[in-house]
PDB file of N, CA and C in Angstrom:
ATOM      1  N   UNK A   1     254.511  11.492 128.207  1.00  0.00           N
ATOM      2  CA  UNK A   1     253.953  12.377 129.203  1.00  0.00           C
ATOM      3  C   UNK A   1     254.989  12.616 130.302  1.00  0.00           C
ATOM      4  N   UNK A   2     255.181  13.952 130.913  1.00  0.00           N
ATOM      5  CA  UNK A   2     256.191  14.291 131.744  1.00  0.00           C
ATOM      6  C   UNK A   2     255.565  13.456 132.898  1.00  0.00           C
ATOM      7  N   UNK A   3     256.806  12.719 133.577  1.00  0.00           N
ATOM      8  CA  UNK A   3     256.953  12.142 134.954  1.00  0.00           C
ATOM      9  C   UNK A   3     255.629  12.866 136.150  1.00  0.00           C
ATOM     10  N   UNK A   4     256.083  14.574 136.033  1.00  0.00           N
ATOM     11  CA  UNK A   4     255.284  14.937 137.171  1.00  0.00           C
ATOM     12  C   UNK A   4     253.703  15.491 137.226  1.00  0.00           C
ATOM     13  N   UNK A   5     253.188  15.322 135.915  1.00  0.00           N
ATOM     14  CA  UNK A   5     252.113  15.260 135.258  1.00  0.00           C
ATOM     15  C   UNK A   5     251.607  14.440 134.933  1.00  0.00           C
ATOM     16  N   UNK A   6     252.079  12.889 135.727  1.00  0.00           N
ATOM     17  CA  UNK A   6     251.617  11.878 135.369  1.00  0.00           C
ATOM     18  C   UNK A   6     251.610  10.948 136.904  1.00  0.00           C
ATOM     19  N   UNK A   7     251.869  11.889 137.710  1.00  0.00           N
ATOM     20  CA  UNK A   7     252.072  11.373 139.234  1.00  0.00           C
ATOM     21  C   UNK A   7     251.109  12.534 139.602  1.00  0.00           C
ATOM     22  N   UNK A   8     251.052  13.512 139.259  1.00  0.00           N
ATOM     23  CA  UNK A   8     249.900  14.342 139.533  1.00  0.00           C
ATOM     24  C   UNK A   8     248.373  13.728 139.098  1.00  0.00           C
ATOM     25  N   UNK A   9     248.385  12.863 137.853  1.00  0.00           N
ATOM     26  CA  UNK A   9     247.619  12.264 137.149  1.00  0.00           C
ATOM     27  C   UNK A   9     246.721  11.090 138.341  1.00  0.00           C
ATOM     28  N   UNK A  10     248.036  10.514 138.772  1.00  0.00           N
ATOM     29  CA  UNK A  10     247.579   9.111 139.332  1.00  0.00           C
ATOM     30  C   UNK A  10     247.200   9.836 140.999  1.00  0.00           C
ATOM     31  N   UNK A  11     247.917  11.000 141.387  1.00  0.00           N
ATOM     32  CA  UNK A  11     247.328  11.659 142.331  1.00  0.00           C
ATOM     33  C   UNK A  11     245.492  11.881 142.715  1.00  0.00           C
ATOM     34  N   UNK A  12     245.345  12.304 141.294  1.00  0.00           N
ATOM     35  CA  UNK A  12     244.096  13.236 141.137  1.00  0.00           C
ATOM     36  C   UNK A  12     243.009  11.807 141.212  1.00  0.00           C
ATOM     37  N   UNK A  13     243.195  10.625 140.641  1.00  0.00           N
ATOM     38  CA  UNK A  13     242.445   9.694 140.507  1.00  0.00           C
ATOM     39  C   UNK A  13     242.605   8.993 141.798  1.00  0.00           C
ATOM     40  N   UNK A  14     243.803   8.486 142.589  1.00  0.00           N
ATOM     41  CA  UNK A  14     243.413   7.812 144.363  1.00  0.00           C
ATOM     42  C   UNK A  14     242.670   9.054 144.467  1.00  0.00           C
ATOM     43  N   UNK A  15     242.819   9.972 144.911  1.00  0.00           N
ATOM     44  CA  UNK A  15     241.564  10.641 145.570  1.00  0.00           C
ATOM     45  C   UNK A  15     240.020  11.094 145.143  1.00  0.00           C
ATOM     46  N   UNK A  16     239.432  10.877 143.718  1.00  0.00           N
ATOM     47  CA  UNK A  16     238.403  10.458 143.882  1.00  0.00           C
ATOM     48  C   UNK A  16     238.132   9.823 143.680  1.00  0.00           C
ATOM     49  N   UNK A  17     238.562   8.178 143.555  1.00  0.00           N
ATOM     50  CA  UNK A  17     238.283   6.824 143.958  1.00  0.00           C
ATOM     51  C   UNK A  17     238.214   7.104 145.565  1.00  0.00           C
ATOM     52  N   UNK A  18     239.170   8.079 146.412  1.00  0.00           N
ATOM     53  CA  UNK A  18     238.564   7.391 147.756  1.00  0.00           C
ATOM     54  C   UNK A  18     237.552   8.091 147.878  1.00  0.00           C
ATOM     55  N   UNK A  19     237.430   9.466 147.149  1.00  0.00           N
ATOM     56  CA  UNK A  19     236.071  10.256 147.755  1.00  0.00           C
ATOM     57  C   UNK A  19     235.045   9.057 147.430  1.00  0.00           C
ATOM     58  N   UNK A  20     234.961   8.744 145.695  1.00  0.00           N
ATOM     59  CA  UNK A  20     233.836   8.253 145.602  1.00  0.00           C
ATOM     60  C   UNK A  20     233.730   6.570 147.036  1.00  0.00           C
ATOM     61  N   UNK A  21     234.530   6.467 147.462  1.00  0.00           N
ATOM     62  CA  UNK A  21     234.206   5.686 148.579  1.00  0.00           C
ATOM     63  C   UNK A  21     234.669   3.913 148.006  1.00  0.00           C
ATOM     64  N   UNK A  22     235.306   3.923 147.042  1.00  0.00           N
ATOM     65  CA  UNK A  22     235.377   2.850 146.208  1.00  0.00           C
ATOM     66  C   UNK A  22     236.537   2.069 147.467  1.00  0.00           C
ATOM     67  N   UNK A  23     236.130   0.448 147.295  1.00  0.00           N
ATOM     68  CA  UNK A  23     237.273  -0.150 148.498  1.00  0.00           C
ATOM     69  C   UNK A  23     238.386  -0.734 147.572  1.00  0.00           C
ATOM     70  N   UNK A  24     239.496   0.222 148.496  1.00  0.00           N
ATOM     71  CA  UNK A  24     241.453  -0.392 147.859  1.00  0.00           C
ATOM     72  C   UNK A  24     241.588  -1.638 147.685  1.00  0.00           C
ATOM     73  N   UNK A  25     240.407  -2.579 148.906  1.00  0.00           N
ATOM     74  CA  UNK A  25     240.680  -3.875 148.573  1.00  0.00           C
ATOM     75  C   UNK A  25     240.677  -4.926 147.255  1.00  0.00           C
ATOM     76  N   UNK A  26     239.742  -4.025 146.538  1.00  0.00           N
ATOM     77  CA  UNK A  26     238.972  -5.052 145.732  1.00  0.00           C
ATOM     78  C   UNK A  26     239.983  -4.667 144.468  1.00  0.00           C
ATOM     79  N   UNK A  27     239.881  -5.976 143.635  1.00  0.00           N
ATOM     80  CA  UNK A  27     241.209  -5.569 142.343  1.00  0.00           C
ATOM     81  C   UNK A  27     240.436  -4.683 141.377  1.00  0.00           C
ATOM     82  N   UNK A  28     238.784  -5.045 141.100  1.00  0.00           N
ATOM     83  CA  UNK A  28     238.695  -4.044 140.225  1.00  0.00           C
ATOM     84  C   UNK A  28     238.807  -2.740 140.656  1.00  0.00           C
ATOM     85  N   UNK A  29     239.202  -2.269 141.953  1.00  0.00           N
ATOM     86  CA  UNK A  29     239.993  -0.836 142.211  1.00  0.00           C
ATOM     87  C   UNK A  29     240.993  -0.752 141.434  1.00  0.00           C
ATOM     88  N   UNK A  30     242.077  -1.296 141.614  1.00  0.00           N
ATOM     89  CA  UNK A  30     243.219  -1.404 140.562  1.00  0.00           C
ATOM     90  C   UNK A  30     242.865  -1.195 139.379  1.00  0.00           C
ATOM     91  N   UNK A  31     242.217  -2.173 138.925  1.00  0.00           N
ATOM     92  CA  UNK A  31     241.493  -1.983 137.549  1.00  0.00           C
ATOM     93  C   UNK A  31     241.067  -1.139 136.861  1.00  0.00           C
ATOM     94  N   UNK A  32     240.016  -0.347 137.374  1.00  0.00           N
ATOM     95  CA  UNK A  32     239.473   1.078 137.734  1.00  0.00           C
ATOM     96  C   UNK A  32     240.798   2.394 136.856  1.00  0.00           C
ATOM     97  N   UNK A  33     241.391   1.835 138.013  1.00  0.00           N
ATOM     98  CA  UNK A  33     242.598   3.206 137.953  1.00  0.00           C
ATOM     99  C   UNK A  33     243.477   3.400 136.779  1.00  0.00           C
ATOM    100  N   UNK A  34     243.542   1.771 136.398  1.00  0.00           N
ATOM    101  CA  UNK A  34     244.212   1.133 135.420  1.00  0.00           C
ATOM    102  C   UNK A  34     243.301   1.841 133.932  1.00  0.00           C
ATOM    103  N   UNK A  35     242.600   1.544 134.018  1.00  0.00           N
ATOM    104  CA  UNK A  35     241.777   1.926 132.768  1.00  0.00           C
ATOM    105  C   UNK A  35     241.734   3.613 132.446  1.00  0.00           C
ATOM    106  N   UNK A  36     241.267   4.014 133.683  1.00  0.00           N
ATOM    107  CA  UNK A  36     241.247   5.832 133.771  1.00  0.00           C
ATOM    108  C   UNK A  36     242.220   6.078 132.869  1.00  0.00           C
ATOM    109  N   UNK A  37     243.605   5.687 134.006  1.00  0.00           N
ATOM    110  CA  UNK A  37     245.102   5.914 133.633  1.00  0.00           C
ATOM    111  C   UNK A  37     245.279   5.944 131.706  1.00  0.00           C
ATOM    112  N   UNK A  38     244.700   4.855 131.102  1.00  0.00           N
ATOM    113  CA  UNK A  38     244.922   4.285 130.270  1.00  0.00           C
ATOM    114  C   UNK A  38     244.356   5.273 129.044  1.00  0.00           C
ATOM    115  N   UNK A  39     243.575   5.672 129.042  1.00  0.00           N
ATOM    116  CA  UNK A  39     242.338   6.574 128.567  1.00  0.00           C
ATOM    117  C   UNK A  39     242.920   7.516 128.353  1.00  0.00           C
ATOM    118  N   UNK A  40     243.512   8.274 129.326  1.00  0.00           N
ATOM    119  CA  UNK A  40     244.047   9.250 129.782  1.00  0.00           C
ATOM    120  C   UNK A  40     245.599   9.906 129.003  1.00  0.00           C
ATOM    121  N   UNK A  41     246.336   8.647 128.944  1.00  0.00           N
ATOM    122  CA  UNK A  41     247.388   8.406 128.440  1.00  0.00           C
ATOM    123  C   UNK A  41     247.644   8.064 127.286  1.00  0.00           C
ATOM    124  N   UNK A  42     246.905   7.643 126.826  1.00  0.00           N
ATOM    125  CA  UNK A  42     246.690   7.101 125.541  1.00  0.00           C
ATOM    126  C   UNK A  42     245.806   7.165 124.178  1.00  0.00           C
ATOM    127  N   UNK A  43     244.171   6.912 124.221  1.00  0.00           N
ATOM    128  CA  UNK A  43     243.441   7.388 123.682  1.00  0.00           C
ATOM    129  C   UNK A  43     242.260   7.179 124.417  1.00  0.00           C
ATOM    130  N   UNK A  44     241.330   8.460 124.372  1.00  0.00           N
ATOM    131  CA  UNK A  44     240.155   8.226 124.662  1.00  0.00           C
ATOM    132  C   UNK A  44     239.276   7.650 124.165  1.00  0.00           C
ATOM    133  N   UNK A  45     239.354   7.344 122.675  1.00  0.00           N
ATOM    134  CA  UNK A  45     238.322   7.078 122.100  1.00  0.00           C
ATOM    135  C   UNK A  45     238.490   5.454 122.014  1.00  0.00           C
ATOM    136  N   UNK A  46     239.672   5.194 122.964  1.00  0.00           N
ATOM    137  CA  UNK A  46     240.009   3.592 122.943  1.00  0.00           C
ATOM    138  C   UNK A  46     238.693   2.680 123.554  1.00  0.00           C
ATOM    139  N   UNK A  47     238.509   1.797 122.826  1.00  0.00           N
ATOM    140  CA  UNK A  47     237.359   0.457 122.988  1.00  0.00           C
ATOM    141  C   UNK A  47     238.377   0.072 124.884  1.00  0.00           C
ATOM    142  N   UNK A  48     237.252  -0.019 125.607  1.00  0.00           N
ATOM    143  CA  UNK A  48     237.214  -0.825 126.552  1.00  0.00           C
ATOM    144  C   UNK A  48     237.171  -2.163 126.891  1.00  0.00           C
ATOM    145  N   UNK A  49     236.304  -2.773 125.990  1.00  0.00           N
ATOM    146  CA  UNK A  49     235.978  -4.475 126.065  1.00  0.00           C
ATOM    147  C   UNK A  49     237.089  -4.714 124.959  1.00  0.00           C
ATOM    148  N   UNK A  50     237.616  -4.273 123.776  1.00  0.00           N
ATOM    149  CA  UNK A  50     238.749  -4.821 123.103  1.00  0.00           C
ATOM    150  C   UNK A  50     239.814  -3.838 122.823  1.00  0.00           C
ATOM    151  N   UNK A  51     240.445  -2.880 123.909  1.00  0.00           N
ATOM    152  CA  UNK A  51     241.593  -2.818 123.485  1.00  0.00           C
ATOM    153  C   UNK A  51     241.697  -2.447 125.064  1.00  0.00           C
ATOM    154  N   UNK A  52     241.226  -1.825 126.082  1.00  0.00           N
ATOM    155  CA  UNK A  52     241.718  -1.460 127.501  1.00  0.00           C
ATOM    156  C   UNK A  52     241.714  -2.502 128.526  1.00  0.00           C
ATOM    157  N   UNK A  53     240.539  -3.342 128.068  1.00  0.00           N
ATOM    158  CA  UNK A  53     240.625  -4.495 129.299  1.00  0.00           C
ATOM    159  C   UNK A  53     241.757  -5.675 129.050  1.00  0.00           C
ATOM    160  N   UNK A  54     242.128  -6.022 127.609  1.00  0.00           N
ATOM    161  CA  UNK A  54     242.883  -6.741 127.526  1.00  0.00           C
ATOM    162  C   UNK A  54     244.694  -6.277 127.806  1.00  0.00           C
ATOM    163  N   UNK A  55     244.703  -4.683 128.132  1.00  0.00           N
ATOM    164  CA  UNK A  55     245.912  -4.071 128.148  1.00  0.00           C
ATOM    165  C   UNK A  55     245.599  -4.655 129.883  1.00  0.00           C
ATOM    166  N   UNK A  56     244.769  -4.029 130.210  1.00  0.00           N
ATOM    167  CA  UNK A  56     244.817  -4.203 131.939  1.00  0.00           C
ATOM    168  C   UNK A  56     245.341  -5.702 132.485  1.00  0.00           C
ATOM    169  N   UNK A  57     244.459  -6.610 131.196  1.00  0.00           N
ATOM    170  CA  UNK A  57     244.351  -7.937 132.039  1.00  0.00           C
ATOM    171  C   UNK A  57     246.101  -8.579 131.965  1.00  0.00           C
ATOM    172  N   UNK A  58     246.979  -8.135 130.645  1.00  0.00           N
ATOM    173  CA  UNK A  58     247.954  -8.362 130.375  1.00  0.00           C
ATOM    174  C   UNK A  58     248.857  -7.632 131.416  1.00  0.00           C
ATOM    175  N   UNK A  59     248.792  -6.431 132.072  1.00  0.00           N
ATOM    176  CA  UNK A  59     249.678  -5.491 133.177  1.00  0.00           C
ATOM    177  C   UNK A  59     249.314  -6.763 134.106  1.00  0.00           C
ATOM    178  N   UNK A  60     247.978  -6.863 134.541  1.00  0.00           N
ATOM    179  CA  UNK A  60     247.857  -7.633 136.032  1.00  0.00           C
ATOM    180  C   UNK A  60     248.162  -9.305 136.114  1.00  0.00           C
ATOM    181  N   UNK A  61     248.336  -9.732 134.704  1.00  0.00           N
ATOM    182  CA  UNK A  61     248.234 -10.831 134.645  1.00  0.00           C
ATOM    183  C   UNK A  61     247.068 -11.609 134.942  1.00  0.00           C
ATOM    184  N   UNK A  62     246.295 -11.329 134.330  1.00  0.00           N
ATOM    185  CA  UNK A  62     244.663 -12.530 134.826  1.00  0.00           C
ATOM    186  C   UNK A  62     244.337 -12.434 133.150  1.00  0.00           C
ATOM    187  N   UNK A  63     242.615 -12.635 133.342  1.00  0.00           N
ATOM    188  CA  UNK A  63     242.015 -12.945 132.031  1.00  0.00           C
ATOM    189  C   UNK A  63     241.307 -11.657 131.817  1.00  0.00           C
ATOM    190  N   UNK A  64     241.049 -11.115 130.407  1.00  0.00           N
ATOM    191  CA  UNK A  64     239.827 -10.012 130.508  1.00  0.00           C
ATOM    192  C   UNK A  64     238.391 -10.496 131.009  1.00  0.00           C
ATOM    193  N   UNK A  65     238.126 -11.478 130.991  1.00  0.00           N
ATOM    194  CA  UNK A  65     236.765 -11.957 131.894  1.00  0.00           C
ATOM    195  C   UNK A  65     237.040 -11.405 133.427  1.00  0.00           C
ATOM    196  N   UNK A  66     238.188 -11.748 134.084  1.00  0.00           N
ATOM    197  CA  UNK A  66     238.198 -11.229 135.352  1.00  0.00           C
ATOM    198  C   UNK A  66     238.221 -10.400 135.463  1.00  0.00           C
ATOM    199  N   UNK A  67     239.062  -9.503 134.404  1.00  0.00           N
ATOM    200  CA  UNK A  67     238.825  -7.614 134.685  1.00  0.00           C
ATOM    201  C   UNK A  67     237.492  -7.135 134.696  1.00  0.00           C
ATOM    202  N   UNK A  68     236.753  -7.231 133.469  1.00  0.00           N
ATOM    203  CA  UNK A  68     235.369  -7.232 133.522  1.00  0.00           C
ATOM    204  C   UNK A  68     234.412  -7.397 134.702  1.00  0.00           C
ATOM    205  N   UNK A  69     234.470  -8.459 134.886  1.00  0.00           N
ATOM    206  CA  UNK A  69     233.908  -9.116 136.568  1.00  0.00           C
ATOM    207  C   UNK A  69     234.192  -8.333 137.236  1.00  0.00           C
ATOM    208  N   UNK A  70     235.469  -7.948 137.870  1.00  0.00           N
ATOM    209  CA  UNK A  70     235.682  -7.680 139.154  1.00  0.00           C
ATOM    210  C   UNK A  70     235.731  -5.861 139.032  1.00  0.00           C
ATOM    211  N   UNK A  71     235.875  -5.260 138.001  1.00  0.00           N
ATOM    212  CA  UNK A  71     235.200  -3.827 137.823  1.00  0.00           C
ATOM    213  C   UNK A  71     233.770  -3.969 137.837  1.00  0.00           C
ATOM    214  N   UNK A  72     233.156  -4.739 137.392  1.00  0.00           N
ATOM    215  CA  UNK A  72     231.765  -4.657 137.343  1.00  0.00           C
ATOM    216  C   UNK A  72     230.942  -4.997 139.102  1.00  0.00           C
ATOM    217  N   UNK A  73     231.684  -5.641 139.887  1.00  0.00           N
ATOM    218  CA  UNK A  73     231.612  -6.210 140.621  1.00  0.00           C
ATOM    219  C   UNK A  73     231.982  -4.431 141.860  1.00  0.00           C
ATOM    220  N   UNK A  74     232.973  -4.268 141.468  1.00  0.00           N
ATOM    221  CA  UNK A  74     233.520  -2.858 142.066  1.00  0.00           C
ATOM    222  C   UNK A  74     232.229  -1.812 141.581  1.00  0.00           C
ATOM    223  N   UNK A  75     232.083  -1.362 140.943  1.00  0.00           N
ATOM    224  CA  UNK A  75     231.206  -0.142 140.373  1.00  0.00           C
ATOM    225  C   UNK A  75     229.658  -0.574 141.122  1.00  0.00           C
ATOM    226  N   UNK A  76     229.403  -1.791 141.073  1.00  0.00           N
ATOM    227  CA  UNK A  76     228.043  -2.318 141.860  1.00  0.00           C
ATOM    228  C   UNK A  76     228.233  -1.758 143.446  1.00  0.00           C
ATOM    229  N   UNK A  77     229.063  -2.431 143.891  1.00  0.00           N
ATOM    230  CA  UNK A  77     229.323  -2.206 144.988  1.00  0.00           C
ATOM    231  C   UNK A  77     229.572  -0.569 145.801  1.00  0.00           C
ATOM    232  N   UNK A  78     230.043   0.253 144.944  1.00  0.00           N
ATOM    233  CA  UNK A  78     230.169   1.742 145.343  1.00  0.00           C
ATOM    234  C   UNK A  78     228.852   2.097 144.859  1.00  0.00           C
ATOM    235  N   UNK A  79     228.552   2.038 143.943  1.00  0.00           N
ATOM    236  CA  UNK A  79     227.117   2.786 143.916  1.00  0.00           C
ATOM    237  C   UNK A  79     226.128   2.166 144.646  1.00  0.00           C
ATOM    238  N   UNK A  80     226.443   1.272 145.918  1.00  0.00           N
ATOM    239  CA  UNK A  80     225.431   0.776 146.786  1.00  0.00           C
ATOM    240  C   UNK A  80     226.007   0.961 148.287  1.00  0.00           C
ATOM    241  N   UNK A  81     226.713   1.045 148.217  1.00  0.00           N
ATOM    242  CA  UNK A  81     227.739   1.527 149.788  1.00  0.00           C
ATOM    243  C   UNK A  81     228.812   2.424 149.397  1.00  0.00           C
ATOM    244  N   UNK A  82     228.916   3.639 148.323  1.00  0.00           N
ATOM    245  CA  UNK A  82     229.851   4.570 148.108  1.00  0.00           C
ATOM    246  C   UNK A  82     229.529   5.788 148.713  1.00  0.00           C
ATOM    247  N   UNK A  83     229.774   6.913 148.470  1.00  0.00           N
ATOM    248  CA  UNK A  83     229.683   8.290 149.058  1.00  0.00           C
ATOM    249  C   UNK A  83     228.416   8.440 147.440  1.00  0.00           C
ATOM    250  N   UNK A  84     227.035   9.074 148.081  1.00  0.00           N
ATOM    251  CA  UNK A  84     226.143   9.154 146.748  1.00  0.00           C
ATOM    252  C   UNK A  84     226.247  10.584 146.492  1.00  0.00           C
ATOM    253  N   UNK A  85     226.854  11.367 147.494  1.00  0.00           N
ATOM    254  CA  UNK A  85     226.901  13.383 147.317  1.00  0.00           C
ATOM    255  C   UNK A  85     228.075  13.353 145.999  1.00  0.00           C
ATOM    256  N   UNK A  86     229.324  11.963 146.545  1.00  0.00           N
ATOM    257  CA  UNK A  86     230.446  12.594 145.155  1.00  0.00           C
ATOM    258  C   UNK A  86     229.792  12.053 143.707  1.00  0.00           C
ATOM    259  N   UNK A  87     229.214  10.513 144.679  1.00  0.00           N
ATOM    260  CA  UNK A  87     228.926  10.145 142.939  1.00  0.00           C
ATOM    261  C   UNK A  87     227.869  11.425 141.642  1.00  0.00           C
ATOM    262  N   UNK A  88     226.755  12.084 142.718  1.00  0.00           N
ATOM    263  CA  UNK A  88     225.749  13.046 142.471  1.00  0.00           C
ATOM    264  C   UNK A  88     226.760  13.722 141.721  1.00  0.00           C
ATOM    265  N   UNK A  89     227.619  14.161 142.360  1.00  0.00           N
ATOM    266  CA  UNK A  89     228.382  15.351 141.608  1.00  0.00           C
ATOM    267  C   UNK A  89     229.355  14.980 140.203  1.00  0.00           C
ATOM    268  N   UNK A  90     229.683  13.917 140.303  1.00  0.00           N
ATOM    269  CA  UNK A  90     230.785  13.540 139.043  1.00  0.00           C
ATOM    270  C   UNK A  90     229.525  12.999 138.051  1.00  0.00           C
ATOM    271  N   UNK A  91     228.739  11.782 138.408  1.00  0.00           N
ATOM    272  CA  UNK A  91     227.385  11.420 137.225  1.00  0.00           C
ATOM    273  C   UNK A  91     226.228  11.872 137.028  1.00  0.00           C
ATOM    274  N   UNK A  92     225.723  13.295 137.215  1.00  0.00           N
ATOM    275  CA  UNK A  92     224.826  13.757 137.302  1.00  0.00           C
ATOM    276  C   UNK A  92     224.399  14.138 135.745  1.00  0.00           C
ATOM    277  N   UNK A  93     223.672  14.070 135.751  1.00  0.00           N
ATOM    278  CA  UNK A  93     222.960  13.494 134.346  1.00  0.00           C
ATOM    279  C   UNK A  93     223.289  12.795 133.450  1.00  0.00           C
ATOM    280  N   UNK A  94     224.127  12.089 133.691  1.00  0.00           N
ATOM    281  CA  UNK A  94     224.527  10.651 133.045  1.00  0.00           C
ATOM    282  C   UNK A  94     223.909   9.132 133.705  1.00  0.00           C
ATOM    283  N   UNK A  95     223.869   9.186 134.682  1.00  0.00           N
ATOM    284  CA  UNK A  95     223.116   7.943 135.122  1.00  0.00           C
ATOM    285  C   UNK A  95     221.539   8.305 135.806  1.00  0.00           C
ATOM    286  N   UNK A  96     220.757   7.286 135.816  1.00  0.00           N
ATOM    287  CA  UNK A  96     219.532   7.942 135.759  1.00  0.00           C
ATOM    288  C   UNK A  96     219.373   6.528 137.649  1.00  0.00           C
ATOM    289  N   UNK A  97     219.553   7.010 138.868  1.00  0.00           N
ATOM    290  CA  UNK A  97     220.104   6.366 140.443  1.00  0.00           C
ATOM    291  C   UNK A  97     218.960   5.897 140.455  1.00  0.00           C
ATOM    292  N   UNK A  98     217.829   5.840 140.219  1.00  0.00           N
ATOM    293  CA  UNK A  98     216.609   5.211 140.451  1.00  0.00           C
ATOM    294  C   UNK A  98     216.831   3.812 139.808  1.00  0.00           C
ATOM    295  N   UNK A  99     217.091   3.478 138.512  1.00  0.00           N
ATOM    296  CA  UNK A  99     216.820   2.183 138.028  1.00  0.00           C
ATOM    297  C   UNK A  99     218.260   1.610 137.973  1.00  0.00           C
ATOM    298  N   UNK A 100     219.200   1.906 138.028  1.00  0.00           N
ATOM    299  CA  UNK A 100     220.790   1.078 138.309  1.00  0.00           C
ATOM    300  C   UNK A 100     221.375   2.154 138.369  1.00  0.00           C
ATOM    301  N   UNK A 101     223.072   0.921 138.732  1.00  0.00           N
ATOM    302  CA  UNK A 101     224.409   1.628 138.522  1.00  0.00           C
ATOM    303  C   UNK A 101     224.708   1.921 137.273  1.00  0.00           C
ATOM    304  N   UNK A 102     225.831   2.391 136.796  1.00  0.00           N
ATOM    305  CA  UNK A 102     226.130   2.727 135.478  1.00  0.00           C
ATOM    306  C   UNK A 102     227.297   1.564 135.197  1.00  0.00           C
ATOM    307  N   UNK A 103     227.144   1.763 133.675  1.00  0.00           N
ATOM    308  CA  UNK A 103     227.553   0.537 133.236  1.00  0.00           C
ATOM    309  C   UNK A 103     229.479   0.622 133.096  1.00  0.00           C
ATOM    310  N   UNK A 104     230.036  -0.364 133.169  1.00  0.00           N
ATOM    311  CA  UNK A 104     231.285   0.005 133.468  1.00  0.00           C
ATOM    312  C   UNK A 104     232.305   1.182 132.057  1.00  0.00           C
ATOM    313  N   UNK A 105     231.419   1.032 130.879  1.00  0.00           N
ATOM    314  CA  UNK A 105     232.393   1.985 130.246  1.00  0.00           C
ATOM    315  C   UNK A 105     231.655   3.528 130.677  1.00  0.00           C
ATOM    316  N   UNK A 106     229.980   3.754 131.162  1.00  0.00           N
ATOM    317  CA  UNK A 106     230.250   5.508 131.449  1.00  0.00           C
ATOM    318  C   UNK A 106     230.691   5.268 132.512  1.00  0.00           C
ATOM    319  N   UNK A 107     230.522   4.808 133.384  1.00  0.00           N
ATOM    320  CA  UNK A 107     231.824   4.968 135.083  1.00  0.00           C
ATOM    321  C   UNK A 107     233.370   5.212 134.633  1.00  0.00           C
ATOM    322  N   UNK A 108     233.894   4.327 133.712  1.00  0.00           N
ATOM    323  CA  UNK A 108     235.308   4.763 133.755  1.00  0.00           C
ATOM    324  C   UNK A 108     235.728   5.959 132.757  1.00  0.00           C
ATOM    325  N   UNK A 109     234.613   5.969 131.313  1.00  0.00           N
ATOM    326  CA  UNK A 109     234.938   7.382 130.459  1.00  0.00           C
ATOM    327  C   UNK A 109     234.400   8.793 131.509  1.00  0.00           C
ATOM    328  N   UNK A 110     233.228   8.311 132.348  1.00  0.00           N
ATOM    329  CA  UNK A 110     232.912   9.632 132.806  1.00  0.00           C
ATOM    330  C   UNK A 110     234.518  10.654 133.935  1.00  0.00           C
ATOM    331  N   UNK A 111     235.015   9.190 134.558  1.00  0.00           N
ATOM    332  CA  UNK A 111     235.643  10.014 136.146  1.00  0.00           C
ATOM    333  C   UNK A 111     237.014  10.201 135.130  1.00  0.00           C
ATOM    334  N   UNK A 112     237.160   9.516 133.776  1.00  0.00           N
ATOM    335  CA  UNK A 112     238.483   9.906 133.293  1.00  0.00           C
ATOM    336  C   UNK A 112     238.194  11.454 132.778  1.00  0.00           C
ATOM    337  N   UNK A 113     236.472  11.379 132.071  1.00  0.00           N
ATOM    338  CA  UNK A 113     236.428  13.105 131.506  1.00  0.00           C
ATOM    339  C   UNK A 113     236.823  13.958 132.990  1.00  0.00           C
ATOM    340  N   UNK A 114     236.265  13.705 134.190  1.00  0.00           N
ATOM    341  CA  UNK A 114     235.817  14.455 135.490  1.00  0.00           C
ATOM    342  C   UNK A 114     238.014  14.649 135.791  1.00  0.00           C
ATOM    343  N   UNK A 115     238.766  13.727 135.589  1.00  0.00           N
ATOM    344  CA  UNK A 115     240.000  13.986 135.344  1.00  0.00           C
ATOM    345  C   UNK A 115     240.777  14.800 134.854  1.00  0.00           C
ATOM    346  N   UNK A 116     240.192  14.449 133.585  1.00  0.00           N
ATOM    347  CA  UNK A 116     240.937  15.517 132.526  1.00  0.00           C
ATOM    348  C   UNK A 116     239.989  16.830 132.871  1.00  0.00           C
ATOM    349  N   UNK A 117     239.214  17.349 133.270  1.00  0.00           N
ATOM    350  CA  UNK A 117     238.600  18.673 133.540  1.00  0.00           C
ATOM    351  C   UNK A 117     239.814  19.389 134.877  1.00  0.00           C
ATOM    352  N   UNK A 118     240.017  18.196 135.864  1.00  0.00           N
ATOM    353  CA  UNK A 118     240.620  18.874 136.973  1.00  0.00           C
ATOM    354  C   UNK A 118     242.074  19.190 136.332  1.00  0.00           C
ATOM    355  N   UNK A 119     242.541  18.173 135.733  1.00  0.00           N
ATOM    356  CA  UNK A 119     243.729  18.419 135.602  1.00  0.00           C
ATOM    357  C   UNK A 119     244.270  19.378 134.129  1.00  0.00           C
ATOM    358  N   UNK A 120     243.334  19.861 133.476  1.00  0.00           N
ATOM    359  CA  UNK A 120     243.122  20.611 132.414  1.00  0.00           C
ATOM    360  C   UNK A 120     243.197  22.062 132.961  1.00  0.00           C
ATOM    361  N   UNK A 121     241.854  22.651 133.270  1.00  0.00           N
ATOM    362  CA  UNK A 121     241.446  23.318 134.048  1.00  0.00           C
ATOM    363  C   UNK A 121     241.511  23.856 135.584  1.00  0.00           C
ATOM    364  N   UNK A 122     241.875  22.741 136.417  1.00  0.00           N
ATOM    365  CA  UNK A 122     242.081  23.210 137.799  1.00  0.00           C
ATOM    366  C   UNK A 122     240.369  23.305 138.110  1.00  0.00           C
ATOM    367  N   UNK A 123     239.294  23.028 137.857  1.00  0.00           N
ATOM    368  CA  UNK A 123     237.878  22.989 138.562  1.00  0.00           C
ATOM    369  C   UNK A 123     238.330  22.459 139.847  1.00  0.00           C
TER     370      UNK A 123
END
């Protein structure tokens, strides 16, 4: 993938991680981005629990239990103190806000599709 289509890439994703209100602090932010990125770059139709989390956990150096955790831990947390107008707009009819958050593979396949639309298309 060209250099500036791939900094445009990681562009397009910090900013709606910050819209969606998600905190820089927490690693499954990293994580997050890590996975999008990954999806993105690589294959979509790639397994999350056995082939993306163990790529992530190997970049960051920890365990895939901690990636897991601490994305799961992240995605809880924004959909309870995030911006709910962006989340409305990127998961809207995919998660059903009354009975939970969404589970960590539609959160990260959905904002990677909501990605590839901007950066496809220009929406």
């Amino acid at each position: 993938m060209m250099d500036s289509m791939k900094f445009n890439m990681k562009s397009c994703i910090d900013k709606i991680i910050d819209d969606l209100g998600i905190t820089h602090q927490l690693c499954g932010c990293n994580y997050i981005k890590f996975c999008i990125m990954y999806i993105l770059e690589n294959d979509a139709e790639a397994s999350l629990t056995k082939e993306i989390y163990p790529a992530c956990a190997k970049y960051y150096n920890c365990s895939i239990e901690s990636v897991d955790r601490s994305i799961r831990f992240c995605i809880k947390r924004n959909w309870i103190y995030g911006n709910s107008s962006k989340q409305a707009e990127i998961f809207d009819g995919y998660v059903n806000y009354e009975s939970a958050y969404p589970s960590s593979n539609i959160f990260i396949n959905i904002i990677a599709q909501y990605v590839y639309r901007i950066m496809i298309y220009n929406v």
